[in-house]
PDB file of N, CA and C in Angstrom:
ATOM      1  N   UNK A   1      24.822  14.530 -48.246  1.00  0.00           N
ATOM      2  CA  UNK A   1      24.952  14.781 -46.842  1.00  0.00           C
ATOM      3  C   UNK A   1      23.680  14.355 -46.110  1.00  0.00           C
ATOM      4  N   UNK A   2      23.849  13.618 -44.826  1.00  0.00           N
ATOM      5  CA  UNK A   2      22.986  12.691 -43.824  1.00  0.00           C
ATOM      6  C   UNK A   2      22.528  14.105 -42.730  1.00  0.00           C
ATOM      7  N   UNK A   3      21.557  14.503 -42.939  1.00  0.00           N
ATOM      8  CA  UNK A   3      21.259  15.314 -41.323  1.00  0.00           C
ATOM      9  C   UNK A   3      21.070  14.459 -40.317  1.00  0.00           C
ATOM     10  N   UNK A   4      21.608  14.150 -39.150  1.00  0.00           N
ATOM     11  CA  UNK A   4      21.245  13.444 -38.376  1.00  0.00           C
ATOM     12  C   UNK A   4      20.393  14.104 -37.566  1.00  0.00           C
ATOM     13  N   UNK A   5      19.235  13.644 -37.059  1.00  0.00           N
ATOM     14  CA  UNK A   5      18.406  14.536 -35.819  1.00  0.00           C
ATOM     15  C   UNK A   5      19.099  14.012 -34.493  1.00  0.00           C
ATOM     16  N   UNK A   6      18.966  15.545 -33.678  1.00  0.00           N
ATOM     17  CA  UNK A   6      19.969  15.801 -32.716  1.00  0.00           C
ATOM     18  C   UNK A   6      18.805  15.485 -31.704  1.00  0.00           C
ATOM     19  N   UNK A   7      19.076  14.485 -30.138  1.00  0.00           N
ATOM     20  CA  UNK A   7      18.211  14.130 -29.876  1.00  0.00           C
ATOM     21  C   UNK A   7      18.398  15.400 -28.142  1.00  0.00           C
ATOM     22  N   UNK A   8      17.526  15.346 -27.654  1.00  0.00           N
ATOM     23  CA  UNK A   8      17.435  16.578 -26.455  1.00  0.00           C
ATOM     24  C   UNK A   8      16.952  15.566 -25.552  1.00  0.00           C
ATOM     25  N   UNK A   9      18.108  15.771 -24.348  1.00  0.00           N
ATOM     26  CA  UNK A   9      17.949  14.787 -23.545  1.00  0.00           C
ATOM     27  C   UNK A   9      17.191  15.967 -22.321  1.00  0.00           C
ATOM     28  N   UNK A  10      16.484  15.610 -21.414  1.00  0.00           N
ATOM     29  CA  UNK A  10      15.632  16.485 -20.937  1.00  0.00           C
ATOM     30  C   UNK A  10      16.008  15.832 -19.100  1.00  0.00           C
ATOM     31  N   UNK A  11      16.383  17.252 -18.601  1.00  0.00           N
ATOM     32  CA  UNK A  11      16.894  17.457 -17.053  1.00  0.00           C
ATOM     33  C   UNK A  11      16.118  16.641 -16.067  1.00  0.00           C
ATOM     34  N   UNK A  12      14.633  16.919 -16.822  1.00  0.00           N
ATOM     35  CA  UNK A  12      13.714  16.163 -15.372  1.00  0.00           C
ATOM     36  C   UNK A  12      13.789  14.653 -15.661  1.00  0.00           C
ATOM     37  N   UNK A  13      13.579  13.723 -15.066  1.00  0.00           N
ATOM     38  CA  UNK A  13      13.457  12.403 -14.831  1.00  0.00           C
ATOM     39  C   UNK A  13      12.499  11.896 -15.232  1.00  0.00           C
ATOM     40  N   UNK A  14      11.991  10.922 -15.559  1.00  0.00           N
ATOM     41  CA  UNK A  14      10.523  10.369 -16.205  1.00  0.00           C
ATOM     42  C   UNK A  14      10.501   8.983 -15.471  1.00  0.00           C
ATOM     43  N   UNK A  15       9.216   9.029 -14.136  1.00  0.00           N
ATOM     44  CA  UNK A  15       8.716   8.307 -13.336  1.00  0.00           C
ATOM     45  C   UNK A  15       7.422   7.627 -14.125  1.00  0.00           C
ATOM     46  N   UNK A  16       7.579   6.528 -13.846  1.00  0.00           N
ATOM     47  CA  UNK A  16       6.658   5.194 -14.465  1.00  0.00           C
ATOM     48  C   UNK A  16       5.368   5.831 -13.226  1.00  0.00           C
ATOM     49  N   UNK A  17       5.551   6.488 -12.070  1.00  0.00           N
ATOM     50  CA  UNK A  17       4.247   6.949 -11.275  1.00  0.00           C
ATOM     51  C   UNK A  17       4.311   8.427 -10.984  1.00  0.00           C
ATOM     52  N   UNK A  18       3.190   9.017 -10.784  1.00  0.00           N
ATOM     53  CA  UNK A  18       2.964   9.992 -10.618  1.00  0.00           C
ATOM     54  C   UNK A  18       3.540  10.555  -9.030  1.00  0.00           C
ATOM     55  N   UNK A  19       3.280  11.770  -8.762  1.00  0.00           N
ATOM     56  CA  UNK A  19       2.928  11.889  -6.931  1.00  0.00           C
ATOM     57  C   UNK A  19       1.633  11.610  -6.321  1.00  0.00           C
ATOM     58  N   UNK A  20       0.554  11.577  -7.358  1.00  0.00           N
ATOM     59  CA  UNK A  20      -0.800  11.145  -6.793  1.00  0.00           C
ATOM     60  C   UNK A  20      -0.568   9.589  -6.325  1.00  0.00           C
ATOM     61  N   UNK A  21       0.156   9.071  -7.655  1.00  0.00           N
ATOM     62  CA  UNK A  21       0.331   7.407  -7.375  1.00  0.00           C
ATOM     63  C   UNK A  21       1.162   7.213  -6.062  1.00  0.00           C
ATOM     64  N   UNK A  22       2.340   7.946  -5.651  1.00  0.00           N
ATOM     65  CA  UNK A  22       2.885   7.511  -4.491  1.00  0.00           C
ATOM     66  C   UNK A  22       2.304   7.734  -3.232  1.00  0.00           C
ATOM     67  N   UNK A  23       1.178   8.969  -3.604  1.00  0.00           N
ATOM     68  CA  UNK A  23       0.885   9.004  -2.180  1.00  0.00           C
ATOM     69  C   UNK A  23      -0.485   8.096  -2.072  1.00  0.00           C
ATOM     70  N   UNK A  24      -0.926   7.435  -2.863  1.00  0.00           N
ATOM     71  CA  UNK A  24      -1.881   6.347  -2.768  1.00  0.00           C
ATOM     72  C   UNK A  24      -1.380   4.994  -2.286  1.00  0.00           C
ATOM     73  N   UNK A  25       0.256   4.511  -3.105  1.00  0.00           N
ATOM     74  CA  UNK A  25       0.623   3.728  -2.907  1.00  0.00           C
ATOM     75  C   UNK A  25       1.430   3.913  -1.012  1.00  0.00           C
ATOM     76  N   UNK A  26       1.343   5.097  -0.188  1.00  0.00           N
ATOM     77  CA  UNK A  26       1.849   5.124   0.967  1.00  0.00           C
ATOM     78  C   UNK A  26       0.320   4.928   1.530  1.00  0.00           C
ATOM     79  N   UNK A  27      -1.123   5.875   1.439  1.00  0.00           N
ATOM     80  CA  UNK A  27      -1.872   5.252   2.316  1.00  0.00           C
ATOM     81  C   UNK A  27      -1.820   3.697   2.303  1.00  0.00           C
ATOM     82  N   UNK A  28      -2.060   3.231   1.548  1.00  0.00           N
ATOM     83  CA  UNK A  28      -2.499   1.518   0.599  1.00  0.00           C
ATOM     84  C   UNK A  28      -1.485   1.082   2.155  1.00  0.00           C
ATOM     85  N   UNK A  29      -0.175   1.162   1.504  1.00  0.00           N
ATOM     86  CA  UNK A  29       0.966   0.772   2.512  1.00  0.00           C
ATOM     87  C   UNK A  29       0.762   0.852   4.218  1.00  0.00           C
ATOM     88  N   UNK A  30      -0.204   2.021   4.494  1.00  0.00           N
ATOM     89  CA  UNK A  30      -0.242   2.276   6.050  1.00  0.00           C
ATOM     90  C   UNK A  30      -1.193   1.640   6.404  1.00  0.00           C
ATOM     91  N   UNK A  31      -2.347   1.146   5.363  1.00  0.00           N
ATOM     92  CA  UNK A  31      -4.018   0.570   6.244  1.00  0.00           C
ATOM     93  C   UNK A  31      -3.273  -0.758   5.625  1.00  0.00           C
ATOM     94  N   UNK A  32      -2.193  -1.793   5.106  1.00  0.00           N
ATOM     95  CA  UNK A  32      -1.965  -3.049   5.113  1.00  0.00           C
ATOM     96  C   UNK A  32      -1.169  -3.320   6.693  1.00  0.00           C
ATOM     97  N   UNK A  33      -0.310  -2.055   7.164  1.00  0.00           N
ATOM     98  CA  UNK A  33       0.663  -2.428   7.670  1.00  0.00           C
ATOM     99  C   UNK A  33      -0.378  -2.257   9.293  1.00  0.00           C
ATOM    100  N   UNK A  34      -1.224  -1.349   9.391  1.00  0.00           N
ATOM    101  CA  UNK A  34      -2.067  -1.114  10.315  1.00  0.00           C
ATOM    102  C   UNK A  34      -3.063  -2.305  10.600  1.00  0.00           C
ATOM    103  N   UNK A  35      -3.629  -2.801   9.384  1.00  0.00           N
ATOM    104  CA  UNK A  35      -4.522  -4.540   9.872  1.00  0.00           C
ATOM    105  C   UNK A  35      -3.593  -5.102  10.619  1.00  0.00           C
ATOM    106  N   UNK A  36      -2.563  -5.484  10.314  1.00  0.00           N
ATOM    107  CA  UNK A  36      -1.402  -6.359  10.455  1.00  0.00           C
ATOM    108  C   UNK A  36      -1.080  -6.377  11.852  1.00  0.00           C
ATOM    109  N   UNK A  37      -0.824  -4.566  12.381  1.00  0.00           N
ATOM    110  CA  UNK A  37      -0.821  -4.508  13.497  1.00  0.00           C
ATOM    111  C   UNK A  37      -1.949  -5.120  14.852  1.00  0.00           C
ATOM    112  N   UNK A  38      -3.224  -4.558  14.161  1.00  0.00           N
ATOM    113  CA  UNK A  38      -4.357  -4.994  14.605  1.00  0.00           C
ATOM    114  C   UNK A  38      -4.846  -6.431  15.574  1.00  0.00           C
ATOM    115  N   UNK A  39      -3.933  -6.932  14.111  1.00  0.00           N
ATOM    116  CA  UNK A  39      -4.195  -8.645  13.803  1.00  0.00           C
ATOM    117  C   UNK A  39      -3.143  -9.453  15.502  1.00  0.00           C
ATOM    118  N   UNK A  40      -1.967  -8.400  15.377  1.00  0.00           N
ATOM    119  CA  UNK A  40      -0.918  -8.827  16.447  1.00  0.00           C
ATOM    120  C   UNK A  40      -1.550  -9.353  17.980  1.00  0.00           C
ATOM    121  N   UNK A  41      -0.812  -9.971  18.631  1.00  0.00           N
ATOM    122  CA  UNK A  41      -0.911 -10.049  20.207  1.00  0.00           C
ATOM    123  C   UNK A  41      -2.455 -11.027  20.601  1.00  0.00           C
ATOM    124  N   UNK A  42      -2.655 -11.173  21.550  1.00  0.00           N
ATOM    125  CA  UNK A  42      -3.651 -12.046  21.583  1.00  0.00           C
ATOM    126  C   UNK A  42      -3.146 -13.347  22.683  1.00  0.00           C
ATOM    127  N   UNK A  43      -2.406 -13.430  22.321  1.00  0.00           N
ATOM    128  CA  UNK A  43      -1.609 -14.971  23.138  1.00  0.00           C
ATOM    129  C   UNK A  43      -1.447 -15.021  24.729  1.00  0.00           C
ATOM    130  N   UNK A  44      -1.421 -16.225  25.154  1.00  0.00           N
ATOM    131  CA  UNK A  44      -1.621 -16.581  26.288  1.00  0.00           C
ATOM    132  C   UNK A  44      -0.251 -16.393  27.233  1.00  0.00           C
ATOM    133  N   UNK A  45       0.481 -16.251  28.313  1.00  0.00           N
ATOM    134  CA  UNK A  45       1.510 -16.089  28.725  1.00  0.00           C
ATOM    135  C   UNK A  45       1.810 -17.778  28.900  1.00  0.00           C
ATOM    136  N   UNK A  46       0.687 -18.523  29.362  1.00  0.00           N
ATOM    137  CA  UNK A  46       0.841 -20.355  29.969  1.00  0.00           C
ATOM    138  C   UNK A  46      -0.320 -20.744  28.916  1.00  0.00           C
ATOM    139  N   UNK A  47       0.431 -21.677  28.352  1.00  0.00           N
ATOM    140  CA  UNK A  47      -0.282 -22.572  27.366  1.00  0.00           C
ATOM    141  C   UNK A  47      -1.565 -23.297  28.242  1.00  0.00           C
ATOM    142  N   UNK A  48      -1.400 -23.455  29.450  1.00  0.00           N
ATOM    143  CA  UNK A  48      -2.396 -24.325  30.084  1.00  0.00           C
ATOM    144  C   UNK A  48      -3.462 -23.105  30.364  1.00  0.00           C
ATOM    145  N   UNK A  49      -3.174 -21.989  29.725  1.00  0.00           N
ATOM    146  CA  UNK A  49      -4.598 -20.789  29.939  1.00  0.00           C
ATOM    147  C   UNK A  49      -5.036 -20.386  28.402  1.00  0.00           C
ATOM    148  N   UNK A  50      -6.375 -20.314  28.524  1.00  0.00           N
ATOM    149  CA  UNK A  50      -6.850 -20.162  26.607  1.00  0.00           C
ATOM    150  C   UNK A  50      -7.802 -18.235  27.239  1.00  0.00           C
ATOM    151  N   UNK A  51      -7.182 -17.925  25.871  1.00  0.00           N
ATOM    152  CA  UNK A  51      -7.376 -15.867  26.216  1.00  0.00           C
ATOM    153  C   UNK A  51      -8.281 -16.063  24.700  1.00  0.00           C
ATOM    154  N   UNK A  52      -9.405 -15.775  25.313  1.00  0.00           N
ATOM    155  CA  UNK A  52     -10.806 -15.709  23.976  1.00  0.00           C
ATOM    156  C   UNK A  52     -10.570 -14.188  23.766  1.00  0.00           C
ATOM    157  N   UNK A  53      -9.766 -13.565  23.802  1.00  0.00           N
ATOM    158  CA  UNK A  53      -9.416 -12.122  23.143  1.00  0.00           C
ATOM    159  C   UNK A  53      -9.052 -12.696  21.647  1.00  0.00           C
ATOM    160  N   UNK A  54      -8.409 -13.867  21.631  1.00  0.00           N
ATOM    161  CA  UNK A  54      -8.068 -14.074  20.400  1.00  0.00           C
ATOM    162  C   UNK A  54      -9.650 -13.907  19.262  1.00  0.00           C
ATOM    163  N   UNK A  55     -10.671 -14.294  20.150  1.00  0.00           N
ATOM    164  CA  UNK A  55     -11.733 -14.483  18.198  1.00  0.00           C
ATOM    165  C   UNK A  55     -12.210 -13.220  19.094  1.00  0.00           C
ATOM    166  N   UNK A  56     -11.809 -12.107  19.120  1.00  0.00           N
ATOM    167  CA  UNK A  56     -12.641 -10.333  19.019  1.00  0.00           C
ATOM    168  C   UNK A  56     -12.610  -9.750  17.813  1.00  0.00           C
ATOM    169  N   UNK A  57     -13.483  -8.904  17.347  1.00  0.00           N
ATOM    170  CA  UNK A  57     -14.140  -8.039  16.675  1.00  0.00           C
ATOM    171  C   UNK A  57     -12.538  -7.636  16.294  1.00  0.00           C
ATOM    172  N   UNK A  58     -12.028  -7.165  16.719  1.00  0.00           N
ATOM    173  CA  UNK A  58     -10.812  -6.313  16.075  1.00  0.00           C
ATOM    174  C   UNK A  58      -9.600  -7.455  14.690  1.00  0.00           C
ATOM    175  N   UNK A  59      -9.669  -8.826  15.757  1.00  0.00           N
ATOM    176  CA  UNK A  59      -8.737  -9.459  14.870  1.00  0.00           C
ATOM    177  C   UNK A  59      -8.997 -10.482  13.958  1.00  0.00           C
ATOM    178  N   UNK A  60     -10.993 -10.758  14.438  1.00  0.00           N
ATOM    179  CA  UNK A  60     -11.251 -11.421  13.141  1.00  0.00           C
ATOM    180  C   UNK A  60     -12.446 -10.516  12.112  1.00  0.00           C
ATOM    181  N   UNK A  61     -12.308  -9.378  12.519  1.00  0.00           N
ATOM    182  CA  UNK A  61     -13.381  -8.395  11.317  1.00  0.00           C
ATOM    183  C   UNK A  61     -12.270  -7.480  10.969  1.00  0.00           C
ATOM    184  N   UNK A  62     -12.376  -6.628  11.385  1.00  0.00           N
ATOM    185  CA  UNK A  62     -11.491  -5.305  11.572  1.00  0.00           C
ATOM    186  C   UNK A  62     -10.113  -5.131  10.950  1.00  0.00           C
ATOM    187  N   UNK A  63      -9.128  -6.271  11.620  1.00  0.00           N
ATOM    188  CA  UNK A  63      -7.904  -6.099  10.537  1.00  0.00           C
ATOM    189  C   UNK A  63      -8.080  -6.616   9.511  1.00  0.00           C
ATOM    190  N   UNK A  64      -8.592  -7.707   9.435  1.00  0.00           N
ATOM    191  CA  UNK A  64      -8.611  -8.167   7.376  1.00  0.00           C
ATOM    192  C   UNK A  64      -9.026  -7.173   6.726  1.00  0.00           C
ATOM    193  N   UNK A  65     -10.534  -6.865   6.964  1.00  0.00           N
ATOM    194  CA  UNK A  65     -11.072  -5.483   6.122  1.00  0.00           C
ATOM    195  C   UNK A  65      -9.695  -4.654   5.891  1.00  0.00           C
ATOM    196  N   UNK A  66      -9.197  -4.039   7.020  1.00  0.00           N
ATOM    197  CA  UNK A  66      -8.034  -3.032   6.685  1.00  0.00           C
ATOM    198  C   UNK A  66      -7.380  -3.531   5.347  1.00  0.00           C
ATOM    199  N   UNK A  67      -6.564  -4.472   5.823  1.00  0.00           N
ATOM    200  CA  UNK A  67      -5.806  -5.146   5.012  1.00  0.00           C
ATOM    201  C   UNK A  67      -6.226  -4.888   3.656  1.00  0.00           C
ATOM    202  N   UNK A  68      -7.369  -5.747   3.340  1.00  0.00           N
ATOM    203  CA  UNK A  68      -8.147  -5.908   1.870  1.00  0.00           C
ATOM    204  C   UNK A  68      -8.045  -4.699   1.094  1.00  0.00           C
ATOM    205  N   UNK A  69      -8.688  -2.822   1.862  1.00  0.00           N
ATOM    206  CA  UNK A  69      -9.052  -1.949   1.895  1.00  0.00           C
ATOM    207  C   UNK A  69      -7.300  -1.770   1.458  1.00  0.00           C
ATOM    208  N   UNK A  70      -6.503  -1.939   2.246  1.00  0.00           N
ATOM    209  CA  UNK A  70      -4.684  -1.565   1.671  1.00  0.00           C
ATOM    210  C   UNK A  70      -4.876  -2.324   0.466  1.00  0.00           C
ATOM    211  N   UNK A  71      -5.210  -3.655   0.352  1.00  0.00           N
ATOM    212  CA  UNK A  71      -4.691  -4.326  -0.881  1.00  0.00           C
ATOM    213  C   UNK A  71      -5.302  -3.280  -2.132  1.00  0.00           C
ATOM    214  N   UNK A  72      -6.389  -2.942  -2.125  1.00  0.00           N
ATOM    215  CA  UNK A  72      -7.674  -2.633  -2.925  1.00  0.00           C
ATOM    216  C   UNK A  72      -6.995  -0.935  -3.293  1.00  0.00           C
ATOM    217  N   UNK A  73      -6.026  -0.427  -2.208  1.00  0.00           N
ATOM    218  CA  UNK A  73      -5.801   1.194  -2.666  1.00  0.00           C
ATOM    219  C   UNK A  73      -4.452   0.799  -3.411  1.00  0.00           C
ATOM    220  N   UNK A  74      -3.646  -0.371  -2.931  1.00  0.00           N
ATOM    221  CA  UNK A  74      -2.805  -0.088  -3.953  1.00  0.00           C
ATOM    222  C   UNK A  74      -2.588  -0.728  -5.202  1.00  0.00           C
ATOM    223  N   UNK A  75      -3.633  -1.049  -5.414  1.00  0.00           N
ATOM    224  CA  UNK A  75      -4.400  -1.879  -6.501  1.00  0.00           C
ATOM    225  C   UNK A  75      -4.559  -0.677  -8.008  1.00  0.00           C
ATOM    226  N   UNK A  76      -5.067   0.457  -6.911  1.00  0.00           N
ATOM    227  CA  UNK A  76      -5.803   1.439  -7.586  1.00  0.00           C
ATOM    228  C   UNK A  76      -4.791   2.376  -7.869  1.00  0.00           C
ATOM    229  N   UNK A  77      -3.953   2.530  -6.925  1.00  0.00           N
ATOM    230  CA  UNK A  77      -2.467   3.591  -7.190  1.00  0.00           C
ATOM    231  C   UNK A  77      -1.650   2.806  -8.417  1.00  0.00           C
ATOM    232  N   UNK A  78      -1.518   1.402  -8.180  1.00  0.00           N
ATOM    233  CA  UNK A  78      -0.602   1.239  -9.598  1.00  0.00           C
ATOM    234  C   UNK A  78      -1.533   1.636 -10.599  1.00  0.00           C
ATOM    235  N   UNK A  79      -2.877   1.155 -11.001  1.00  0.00           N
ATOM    236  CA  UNK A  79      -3.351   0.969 -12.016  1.00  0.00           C
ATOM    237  C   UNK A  79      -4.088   2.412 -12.921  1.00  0.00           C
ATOM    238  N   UNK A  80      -4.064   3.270 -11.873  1.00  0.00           N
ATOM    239  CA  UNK A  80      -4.383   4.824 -12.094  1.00  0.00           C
ATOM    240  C   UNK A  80      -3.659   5.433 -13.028  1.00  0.00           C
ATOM    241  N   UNK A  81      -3.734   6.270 -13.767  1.00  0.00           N
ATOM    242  CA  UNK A  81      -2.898   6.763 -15.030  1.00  0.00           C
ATOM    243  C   UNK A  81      -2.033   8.142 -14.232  1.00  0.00           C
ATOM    244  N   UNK A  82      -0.703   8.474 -14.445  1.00  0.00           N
ATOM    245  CA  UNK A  82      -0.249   9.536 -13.869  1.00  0.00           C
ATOM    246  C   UNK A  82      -1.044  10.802 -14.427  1.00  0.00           C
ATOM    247  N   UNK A  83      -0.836  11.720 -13.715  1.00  0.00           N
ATOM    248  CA  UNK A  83      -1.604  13.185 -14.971  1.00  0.00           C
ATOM    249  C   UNK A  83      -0.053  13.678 -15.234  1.00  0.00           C
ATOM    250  N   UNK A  84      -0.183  14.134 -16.189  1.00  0.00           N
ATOM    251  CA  UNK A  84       0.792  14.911 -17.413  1.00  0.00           C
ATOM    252  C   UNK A  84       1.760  15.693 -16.661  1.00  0.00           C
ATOM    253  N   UNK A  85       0.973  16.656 -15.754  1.00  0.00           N
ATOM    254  CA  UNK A  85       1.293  18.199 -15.074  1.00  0.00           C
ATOM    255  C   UNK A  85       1.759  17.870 -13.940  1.00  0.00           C
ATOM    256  N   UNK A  86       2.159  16.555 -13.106  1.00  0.00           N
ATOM    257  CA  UNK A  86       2.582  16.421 -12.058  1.00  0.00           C
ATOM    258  C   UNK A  86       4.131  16.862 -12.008  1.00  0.00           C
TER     259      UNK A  86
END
């Protein structure tokens, strides 16, 4: 006679990320989507008028950093290990 081992399938779900990881991967998500915003608008209503708002502090420093700073958190949210106890 074969005992087969009886396998226990278990109620909770098993996430490849933690809740620390998602809520890293939502800031990450809000300072990419926030440069982005940053980066927006600028443009002229008549092409025959030039709006030097376009090279300001906000859309050529300010949103990339953001951006980078999103790329860089969710860089860190995937690559972070879940903890056990979440």
């Amino acid at each position: 006679m074969i005992k087969e081992k009886k396998t226990q399938s278990t109620n909770s779900a098993m996430f490849v990320f933690g809740k620390r990881n998602y809520k890293f991967l939502l800031i990450g998500l809000g300072f990419v989507v926030l440069g982005f915003l940053l980066m927006m608008g600028g443009g002229s209503d008549s092409p025959d008028e030039f709006n030097e708002a376009i090279f300001g502090f906000r859309r050529l420093t300010l949103a990339p950093i953001l951006i980078l700073l999103g790329f860089a958190i969710e860089i860190y949210a995937i690559m972070s290990k879940a903890k056990e106890n979440e």
